[in-house]
C-alpha atoms as a PDB file:
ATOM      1  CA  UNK A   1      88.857  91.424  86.677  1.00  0.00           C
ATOM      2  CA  UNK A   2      91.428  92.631  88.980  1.00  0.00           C
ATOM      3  CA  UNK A   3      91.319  91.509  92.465  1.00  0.00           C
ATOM      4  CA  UNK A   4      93.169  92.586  95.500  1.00  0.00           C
ATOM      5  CA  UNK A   5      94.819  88.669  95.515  1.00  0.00           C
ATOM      6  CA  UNK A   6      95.008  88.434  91.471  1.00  0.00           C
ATOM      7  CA  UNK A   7      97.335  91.733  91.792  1.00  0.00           C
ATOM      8  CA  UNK A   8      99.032  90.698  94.606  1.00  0.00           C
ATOM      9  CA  UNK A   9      99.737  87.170  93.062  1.00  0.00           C
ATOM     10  CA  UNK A  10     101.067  88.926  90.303  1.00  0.00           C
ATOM     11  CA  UNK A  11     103.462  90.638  92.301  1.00  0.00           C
ATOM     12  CA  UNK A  12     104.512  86.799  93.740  1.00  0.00           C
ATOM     13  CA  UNK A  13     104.966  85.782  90.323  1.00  0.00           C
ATOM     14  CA  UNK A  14     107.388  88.623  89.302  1.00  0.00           C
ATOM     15  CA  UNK A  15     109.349  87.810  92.670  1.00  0.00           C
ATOM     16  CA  UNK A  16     109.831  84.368  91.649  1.00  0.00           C
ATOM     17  CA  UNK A  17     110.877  85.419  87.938  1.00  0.00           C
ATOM     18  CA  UNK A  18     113.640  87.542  89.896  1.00  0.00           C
ATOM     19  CA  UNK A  19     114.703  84.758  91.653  1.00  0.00           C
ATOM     20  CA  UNK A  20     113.672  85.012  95.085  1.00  0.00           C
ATOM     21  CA  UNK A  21     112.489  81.905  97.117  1.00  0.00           C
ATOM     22  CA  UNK A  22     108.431  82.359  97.332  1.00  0.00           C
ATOM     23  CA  UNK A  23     106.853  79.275  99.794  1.00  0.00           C
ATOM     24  CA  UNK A  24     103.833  80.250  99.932  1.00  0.00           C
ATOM     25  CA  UNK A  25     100.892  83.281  99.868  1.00  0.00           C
ATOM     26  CA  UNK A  26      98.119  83.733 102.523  1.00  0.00           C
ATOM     27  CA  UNK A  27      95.124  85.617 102.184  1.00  0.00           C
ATOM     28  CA  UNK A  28      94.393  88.028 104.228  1.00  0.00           C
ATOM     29  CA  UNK A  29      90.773  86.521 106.031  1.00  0.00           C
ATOM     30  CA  UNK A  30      88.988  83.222 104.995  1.00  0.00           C
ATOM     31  CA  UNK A  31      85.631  85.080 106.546  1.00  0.00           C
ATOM     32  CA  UNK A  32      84.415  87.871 106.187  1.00  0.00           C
ATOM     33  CA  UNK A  33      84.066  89.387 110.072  1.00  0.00           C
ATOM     34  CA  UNK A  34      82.940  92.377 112.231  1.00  0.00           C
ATOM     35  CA  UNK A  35      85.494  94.860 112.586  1.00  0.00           C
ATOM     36  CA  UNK A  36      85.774  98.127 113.996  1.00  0.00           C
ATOM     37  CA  UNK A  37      81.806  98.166 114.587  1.00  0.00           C
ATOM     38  CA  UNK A  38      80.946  97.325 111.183  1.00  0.00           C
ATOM     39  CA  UNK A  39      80.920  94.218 109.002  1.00  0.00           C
ATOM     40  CA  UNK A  40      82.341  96.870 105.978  1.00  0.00           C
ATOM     41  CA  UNK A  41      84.356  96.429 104.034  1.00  0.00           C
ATOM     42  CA  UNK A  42      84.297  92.896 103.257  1.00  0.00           C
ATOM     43  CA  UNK A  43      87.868  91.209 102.848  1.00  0.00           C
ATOM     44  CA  UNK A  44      86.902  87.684 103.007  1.00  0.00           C
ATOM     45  CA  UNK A  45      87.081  84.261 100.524  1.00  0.00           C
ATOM     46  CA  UNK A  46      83.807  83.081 102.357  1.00  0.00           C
ATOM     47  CA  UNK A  47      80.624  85.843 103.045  1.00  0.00           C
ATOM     48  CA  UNK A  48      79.054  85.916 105.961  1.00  0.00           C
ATOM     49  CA  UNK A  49      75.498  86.825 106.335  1.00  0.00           C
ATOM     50  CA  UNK A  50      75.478  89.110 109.806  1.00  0.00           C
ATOM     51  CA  UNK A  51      71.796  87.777 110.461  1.00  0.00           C
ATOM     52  CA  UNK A  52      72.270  84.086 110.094  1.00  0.00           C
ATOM     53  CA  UNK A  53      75.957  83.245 109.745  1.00  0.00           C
ATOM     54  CA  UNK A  54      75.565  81.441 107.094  1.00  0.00           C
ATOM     55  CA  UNK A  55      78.584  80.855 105.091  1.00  0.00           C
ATOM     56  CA  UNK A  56      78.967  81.229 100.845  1.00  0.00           C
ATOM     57  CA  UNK A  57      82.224  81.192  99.093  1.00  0.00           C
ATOM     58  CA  UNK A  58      82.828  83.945  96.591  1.00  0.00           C
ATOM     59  CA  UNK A  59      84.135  84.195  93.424  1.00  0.00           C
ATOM     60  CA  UNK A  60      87.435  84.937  94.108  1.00  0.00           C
ATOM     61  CA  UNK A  61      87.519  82.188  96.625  1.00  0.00           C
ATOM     62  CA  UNK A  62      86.874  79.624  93.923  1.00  0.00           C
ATOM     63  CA  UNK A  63      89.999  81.940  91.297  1.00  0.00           C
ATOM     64  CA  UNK A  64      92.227  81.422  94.032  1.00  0.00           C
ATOM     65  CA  UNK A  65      91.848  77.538  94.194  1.00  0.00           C
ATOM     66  CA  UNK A  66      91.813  77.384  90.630  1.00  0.00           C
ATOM     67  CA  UNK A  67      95.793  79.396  91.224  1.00  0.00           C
ATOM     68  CA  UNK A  68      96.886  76.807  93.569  1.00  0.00           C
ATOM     69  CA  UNK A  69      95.561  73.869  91.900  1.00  0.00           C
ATOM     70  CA  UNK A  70      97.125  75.024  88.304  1.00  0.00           C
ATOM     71  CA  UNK A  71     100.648  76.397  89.878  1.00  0.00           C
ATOM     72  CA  UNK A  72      99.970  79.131  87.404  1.00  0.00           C
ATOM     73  CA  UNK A  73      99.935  82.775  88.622  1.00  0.00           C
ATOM     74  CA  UNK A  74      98.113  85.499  87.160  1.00  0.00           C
ATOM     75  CA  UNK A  75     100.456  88.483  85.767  1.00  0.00           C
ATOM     76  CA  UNK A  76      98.620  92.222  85.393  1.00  0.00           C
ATOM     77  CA  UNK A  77     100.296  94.976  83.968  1.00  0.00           C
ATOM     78  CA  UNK A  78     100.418  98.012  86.635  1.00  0.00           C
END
């Protein structure tokens, strides 16, 4: 599955095949939040339910962890 990080991680790899000095990648939100009125679309590592604020990591919260903690980037073709 392509994600919006696994494609843009992709992206950092190529940069760093070219050369260029890559320190680091940040997400864009650890939550997701209310924005604009809405709690839609949902951008976050971590859900948030609006009714109790309870807190449960996703999927791709636990795929980018397993990035960092293998140094290994995921490449997609375009």
């Amino acid at each position: 599955m392509v994600t919006l990080h696994t494609g843009a991680l992709s992206a950092v790899a190529a940069a760093l095949e070219d050369g260029l000095d890559i320190r680091g990648y940040l997400a864009w939100s650890a939550l997701d939040n209310y924005e604009w009125g809405s709690y839609q679309p949902t951008f976050g590592l971590i859900a948030v339910d609006p009714d109790t604020f309870a807190r449960t990591p996703k999927p791709s919260a636990a795929r980018l962890g397993g990035f960092a903690r293998t140094r290994v980037l995921p490449r997609v073709s375009v």
